[in-house]
Protein backbone atom coordinates (compact mmCIF):
# COMPACT_ATOMS: atom_id res chain seq x y z
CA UNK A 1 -116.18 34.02 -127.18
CA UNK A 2 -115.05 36.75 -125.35
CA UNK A 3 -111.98 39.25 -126.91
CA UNK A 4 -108.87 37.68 -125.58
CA UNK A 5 -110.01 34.33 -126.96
CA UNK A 6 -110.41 36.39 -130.63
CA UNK A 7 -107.22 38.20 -130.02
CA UNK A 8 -105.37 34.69 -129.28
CA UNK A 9 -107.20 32.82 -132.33
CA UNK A 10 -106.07 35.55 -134.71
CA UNK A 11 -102.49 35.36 -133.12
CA UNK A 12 -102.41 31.50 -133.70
CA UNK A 13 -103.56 31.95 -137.38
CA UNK A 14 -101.20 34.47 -138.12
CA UNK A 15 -98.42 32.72 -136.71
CA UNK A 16 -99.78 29.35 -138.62
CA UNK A 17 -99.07 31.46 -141.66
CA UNK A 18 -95.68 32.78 -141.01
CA UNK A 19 -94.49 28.84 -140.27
CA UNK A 20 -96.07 27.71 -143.47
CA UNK A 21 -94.51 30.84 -145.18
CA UNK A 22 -91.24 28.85 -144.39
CA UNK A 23 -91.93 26.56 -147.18
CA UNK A 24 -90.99 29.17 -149.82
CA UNK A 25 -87.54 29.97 -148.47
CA UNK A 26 -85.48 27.48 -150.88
CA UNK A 27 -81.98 27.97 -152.23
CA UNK A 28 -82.37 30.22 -155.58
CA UNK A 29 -82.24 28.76 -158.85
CA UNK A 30 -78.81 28.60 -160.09
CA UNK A 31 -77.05 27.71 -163.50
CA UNK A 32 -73.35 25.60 -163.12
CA UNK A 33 -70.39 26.32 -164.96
CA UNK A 34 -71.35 24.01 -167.77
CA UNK A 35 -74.85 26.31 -168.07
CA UNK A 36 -76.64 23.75 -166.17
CA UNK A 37 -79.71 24.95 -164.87
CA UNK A 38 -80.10 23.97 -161.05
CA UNK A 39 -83.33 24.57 -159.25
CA UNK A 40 -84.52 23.44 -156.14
CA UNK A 41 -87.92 22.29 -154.83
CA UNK A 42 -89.55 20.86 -151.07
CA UNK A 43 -90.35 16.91 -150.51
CA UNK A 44 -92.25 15.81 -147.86
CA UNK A 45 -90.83 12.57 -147.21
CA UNK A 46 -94.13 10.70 -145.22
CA UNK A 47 -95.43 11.26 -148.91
CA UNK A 48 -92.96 11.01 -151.58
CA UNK A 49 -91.43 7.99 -150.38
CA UNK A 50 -94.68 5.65 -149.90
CA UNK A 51 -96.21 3.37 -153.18
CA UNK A 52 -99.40 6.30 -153.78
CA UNK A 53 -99.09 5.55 -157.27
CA UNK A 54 -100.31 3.05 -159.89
CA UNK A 55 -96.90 1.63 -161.39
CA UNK A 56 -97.02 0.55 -165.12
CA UNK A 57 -100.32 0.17 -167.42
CA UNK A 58 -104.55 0.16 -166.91
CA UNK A 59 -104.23 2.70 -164.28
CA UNK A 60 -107.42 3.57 -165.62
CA UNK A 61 -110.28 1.44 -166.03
CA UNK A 62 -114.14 0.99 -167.31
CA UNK A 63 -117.16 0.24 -165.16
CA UNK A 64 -117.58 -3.50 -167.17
CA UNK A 65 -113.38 -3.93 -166.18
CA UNK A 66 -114.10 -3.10 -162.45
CA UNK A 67 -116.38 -6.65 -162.19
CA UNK A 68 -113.50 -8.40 -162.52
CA UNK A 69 -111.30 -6.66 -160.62
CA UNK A 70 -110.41 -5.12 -156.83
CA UNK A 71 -111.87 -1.64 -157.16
CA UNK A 72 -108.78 -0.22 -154.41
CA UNK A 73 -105.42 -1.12 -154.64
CA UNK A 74 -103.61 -2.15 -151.99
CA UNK A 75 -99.53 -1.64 -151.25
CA UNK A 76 -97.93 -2.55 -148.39
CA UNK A 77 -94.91 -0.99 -147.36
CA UNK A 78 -92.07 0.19 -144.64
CA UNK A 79 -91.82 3.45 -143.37
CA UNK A 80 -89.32 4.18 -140.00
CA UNK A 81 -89.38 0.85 -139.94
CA UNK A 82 -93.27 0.27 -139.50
CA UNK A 83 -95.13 -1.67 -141.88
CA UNK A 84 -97.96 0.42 -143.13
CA UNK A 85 -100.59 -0.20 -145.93
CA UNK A 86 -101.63 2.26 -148.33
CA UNK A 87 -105.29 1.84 -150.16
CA UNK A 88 -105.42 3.58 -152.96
CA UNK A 89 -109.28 4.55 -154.33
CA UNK A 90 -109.46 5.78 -157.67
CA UNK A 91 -110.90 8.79 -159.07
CA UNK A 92 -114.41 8.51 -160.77
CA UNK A 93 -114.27 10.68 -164.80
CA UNK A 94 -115.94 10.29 -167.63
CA UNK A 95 -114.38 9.82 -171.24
CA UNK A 96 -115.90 9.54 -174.56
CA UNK A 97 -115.45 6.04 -176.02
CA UNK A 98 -114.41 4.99 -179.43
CA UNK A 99 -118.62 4.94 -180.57
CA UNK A 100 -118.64 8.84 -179.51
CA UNK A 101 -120.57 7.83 -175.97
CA UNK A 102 -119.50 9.33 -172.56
CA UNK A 103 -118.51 6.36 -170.73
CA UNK A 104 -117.26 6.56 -166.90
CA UNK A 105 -114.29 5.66 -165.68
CA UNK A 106 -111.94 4.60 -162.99
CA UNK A 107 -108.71 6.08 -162.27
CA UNK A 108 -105.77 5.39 -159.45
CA UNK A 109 -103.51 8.35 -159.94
CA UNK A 110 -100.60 7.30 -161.91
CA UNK A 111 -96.68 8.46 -163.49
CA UNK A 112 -97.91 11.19 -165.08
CA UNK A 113 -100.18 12.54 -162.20
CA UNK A 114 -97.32 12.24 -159.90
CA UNK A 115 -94.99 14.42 -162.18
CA UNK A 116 -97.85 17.01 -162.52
CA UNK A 117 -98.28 16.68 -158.03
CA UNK A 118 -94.24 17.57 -157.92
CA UNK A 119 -95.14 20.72 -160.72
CA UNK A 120 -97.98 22.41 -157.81
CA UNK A 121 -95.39 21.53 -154.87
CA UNK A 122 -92.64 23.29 -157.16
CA UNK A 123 -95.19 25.87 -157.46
CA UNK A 124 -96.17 26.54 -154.35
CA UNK A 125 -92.42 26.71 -152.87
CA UNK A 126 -91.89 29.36 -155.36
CA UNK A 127 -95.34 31.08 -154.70
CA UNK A 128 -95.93 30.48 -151.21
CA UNK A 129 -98.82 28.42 -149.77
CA UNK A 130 -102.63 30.68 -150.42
CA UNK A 131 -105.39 31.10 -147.92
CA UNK A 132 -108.96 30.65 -148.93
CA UNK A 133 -111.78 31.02 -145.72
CA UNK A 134 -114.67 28.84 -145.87
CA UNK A 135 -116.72 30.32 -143.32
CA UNK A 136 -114.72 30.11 -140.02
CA UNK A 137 -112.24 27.04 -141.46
CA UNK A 138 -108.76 28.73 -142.85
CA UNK A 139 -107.69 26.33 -146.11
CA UNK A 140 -104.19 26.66 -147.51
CA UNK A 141 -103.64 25.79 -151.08
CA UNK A 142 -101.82 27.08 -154.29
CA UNK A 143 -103.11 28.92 -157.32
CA UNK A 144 -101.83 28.01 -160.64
CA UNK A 145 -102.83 28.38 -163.94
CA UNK A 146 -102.73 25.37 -166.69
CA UNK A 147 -100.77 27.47 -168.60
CA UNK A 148 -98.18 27.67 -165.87
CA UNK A 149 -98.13 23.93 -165.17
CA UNK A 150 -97.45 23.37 -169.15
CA UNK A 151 -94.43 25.84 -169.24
CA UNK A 152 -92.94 23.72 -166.05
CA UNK A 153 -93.40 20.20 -167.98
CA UNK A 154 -91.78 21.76 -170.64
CA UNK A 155 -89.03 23.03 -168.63
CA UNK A 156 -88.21 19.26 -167.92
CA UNK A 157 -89.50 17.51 -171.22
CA UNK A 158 -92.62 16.07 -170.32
CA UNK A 159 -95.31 18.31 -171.99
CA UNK A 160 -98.66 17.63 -172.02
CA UNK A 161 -101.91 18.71 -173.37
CA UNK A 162 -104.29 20.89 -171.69
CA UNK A 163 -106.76 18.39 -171.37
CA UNK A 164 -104.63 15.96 -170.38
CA UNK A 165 -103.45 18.55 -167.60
CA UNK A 166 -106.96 18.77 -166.17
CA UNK A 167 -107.69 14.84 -166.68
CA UNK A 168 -104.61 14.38 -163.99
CA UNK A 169 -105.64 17.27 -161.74
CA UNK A 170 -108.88 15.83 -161.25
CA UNK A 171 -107.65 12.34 -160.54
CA UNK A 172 -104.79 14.27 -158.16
CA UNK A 173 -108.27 15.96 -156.46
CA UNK A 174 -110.51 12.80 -156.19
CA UNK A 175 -108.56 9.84 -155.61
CA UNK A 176 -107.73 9.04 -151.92
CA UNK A 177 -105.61 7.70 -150.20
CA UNK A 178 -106.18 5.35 -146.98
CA UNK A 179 -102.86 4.50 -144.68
CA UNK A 180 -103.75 1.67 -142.31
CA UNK A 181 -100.88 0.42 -139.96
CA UNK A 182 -101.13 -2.19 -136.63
CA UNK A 183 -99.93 -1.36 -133.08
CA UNK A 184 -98.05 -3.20 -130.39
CA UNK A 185 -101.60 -5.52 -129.59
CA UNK A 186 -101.77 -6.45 -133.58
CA UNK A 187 -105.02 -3.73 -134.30
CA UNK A 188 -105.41 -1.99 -136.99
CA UNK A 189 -105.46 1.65 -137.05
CA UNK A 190 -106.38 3.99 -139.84
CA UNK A 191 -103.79 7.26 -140.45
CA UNK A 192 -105.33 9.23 -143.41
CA UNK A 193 -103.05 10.21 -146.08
CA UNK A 194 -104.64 12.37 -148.44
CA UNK A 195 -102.45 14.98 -150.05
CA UNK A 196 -105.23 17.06 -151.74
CA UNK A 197 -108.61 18.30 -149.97
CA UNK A 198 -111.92 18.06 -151.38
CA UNK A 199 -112.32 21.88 -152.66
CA UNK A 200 -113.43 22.48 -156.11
CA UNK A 201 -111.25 23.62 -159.11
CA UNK A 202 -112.41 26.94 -160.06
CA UNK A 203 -111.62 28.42 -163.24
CA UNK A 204 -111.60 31.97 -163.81
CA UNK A 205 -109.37 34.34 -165.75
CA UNK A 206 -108.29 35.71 -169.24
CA UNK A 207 -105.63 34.84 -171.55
CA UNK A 208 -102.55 33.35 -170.22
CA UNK A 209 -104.37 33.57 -167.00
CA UNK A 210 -107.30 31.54 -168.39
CA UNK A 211 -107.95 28.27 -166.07
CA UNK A 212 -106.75 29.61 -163.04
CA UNK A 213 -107.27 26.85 -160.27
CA UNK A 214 -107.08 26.57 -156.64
CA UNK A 215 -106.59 23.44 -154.72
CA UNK A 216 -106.49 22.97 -151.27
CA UNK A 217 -104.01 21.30 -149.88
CA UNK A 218 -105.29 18.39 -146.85
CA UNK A 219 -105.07 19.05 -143.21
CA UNK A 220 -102.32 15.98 -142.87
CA UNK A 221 -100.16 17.78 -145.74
CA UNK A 222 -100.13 21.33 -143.89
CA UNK A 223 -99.44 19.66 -140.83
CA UNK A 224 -96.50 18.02 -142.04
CA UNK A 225 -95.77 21.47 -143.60
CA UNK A 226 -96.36 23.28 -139.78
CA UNK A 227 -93.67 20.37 -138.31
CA UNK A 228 -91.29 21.18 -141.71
CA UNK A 229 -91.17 17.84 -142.28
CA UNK A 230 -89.47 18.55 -145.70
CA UNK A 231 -86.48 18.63 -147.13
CA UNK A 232 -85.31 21.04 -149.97
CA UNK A 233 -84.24 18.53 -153.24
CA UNK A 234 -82.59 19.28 -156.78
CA UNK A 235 -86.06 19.47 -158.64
CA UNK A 236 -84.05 20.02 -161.79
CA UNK A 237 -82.30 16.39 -161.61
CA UNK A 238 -84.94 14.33 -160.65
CA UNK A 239 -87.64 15.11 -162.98
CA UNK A 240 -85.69 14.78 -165.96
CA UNK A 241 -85.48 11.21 -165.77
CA UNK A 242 -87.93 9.41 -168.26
CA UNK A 243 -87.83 6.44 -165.76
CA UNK A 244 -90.50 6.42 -162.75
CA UNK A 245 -88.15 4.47 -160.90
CA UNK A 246 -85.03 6.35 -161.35
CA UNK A 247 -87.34 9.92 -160.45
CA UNK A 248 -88.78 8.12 -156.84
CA UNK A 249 -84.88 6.57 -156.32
CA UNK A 250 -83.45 10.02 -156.29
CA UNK A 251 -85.63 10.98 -154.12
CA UNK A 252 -85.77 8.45 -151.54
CA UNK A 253 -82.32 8.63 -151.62
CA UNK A 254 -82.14 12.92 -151.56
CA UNK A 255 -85.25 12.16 -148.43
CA UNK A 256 -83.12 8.67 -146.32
CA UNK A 257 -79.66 9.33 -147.08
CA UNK A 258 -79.22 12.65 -144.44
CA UNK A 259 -75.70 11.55 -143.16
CA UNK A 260 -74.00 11.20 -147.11
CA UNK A 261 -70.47 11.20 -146.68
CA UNK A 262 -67.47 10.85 -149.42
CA UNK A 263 -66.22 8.01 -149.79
CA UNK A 264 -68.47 6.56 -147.59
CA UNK A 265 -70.91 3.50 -148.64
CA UNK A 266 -74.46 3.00 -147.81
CA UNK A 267 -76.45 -0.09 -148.61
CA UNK A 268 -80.21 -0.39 -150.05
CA UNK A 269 -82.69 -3.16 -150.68
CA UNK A 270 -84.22 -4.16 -153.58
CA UNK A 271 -87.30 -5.30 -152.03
CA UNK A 272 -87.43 -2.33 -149.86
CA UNK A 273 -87.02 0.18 -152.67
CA UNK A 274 -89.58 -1.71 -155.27
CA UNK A 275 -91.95 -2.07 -152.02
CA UNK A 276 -91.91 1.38 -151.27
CA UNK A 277 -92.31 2.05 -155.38
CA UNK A 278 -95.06 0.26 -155.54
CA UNK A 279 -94.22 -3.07 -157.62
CA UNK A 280 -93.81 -5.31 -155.06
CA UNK A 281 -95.43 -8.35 -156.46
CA UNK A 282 -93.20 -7.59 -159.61
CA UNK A 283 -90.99 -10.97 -160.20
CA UNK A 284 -87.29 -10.54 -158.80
CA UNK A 285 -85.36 -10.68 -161.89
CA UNK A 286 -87.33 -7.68 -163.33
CA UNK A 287 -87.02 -5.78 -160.33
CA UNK A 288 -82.58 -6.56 -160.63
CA UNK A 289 -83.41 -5.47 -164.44
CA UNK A 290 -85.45 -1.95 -163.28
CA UNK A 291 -82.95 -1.13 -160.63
CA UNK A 292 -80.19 -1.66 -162.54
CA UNK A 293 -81.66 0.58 -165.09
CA UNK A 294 -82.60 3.12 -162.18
CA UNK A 295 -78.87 3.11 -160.57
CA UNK A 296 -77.50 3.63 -164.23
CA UNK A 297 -79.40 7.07 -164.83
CA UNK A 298 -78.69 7.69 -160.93
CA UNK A 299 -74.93 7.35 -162.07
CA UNK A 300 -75.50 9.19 -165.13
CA UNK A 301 -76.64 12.48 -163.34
CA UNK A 302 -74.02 12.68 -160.84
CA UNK A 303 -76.02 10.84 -157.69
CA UNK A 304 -73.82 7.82 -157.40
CA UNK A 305 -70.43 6.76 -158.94
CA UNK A 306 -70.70 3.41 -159.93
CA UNK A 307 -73.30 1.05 -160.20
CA UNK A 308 -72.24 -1.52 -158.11
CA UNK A 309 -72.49 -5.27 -157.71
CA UNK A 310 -75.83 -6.65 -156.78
CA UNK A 311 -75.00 -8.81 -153.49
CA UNK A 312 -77.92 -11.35 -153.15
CA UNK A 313 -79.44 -11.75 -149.78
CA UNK A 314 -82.42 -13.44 -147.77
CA UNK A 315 -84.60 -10.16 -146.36
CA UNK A 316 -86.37 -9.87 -142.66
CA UNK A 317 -89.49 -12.06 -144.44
CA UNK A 318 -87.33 -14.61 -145.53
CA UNK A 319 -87.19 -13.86 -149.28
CA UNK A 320 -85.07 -14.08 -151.62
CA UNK A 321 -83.43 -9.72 -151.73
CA UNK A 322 -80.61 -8.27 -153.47
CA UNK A 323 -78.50 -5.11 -152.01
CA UNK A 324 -76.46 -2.17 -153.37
CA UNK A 325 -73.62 -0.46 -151.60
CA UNK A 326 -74.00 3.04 -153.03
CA UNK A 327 -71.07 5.10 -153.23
CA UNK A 328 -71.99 9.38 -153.49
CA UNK A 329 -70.60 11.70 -155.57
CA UNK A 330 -68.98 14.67 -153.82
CA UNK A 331 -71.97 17.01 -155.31
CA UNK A 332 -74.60 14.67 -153.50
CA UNK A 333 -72.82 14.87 -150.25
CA UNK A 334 -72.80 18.85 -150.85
CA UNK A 335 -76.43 18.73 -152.22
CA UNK A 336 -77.22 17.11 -148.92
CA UNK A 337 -75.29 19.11 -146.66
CA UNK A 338 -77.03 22.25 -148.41
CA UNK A 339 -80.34 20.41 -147.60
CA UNK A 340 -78.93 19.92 -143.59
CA UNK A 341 -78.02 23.11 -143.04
CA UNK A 342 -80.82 24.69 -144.73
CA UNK A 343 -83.35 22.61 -142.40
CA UNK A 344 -81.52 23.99 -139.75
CA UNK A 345 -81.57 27.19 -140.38
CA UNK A 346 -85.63 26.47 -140.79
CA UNK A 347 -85.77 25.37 -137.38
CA UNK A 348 -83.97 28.28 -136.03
CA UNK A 349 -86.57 30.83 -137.55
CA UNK A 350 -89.76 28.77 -136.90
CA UNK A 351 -88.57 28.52 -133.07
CA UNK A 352 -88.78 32.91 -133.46
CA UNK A 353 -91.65 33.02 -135.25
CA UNK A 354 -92.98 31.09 -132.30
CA UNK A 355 -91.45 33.46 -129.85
CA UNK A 356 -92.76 36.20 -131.74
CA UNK A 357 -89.39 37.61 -132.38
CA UNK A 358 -89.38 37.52 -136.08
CA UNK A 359 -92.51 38.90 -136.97
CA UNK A 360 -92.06 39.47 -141.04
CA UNK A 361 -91.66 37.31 -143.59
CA UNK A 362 -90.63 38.14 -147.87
CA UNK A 363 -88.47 40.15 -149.36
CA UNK A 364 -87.19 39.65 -152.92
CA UNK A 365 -85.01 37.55 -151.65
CA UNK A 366 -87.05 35.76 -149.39
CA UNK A 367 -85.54 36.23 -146.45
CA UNK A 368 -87.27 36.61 -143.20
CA UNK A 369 -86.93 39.83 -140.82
CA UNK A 370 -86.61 39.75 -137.50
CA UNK A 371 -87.59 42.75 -135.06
């Protein structure tokens, strides 16, 4: 490798790392007139919006249970209008059982892992996305401590233990994910989904600082980062449901609904939504009763206005559906105009980072600088 070819590798790295710098540059937290406290995260929609999760109980599992049972789970779902599978394989730990003996275990990442996943995006929009070099491969990850990731659940009401912290960031680390999907001839093809790479979490530190970790972050997830395929959302809002269904509702709707206007309906399917949860094979009449549930809290925190009248419907298989014509409020049409014009602006500077004409990125106020 001669020394242009260095010169133009350490170029393309550097620039890699202003784009993903980009990431960080959210709306500052805020507090409302009635001392509300507003603040603001990223969601990638390719991943917040597909069924990654185990919904309800046994997302764990012992060695003697998995004989009886599929070992991945399987959920299909819609995406852009594809149909797309997602295989979930769960993480392998070991647990001491009620006669004192370390037992393993299987474990598909569940509702609490995903509320400790939104905690390390929150994290790394506030800190910025971390380099570690593995020999000539560049990985980009966040640093965070336990400690830190306790203070944020408590923040929102959902504290946990320390070890029940690390339990979820090891499942987070060592579950996968496998999206399969079929093309125009009917053949499968394989897209890989995986949110977290394979590096170890290290633990080093004193105090406060104790159990600092790093995790890497896959090469599909910075991509999607690289594209800003993201959208900033009201962190504040959506975690403080207790309901799974009401958190992934807010945002699908904060990720789908770009064009939210006044006064203006848009319609949603129940067997779209609970697909795309994850609890498809759930029986109708407890999906009505979980969505109904969902739009109430929606209504609740200022999302929708009403709850309105479940219309019932035959979907595009031929089953039985149900639909909702939501109505927004005025502060989710201004919540997602914010979130428009903010993506904008993101395109704007990551077409002159790419034109090297903005060439510096942080300040206090995490603005960029152009020279």
């Amino acid at each position: 490798m001669d020394k242009s070819d260095i010169e133009n590798d350490e170029l393309a790295e550097i620039k890699e790392s202003r784009q993903l710098s980009l990431f960080k540059l959210l709306d500052e937290a805020e507090l409302t007139n009635s001392n509300k406290h507003l603040e603001y995260t990223n969601s990638i929609g390719s991943i917040d919006i597909i069924p990654r999760f185990w919904r309800g109980k046994n997302s764990a599992f012992s060695k003697d249970e998995a004989t009886k049972r599929a070992i991945t789970c399987t959920n299909t779902y819609t995406f852009s209008n594809r149909k797309f599978k997602a295989v979930i394989s769960p993480a392998i730990l070991t647990r001491t059982n009620d006669k004192g003996q370390e037992e393993e275990y299987f474990a598909y990442p569940g509702d609490r892992e995903e509320l400790i996943e939104k905690v390390l995006f929150l994290i790394a929009t506030k800190d910025g996305l971390h380099s570690i070099r593995n020999g000539n491969q560049v990985r980009y990850g966040v640093f965070f401590s336990l400690y830190r990731v306790r203070e944020e659940l408590k923040k929102i009401n959902k504290t946990r233990s320390y070890d029940a912290i690390k339990e979820s960031l090891m499942i987070l680390k060592d579950s996968r994910i496998k999206i399969t999907s079929e093309n125009s001839d009917g053949v499968e093809y394989t897209i890989t989904h995986d949110i977290f790479s394979d590096a170890v979490l290290e633990s080093s530190g004193v105090g406060r600082g104790k159990n600092r970790y790093w995790i890497g972050f896959s090469d599909y997830l910075v991509g999607e980062i690289l594209k800003l395929n993201y959208r900033q959302v009201l962190y504040s809002r959506f975690t403080n449901y207790s309901s799974a269904l009401s958190r992934f509702l807010d945002l699908y709707l904060s990720n789908a609904w770009k064009n939210a206007t006044y006064n203006t309906t848009t319609r949603i399917s129940l067997n779209r939504i609970m697909e795309n949860f994850g609890k498809k094979q759930v029986q109708l009449d407890s999906k009505r009763r979980d969505m109904r549930q969902a739009l109430l809290d929606l209504e609740k925190a200022g999302v929708i206005q009403n709850v309105p009248y479940a219309e019932k419907t035959i979907d595009d298989e031929g089953c039985d559906d149900y639909v909702y014509d939501l109505l927004p409020t005025k502060k989710f049409v201004d919540e997602i105009i914010k979130a428009n014009a903010k993506h904008k602006g993101l395109r704007k500077l990551s077409e002159g980072i790419e034109q090297n004409t903005i060439t510096h990125i942080g300040t206090k106020k995490q603005r960029l600088t152009s020279i």
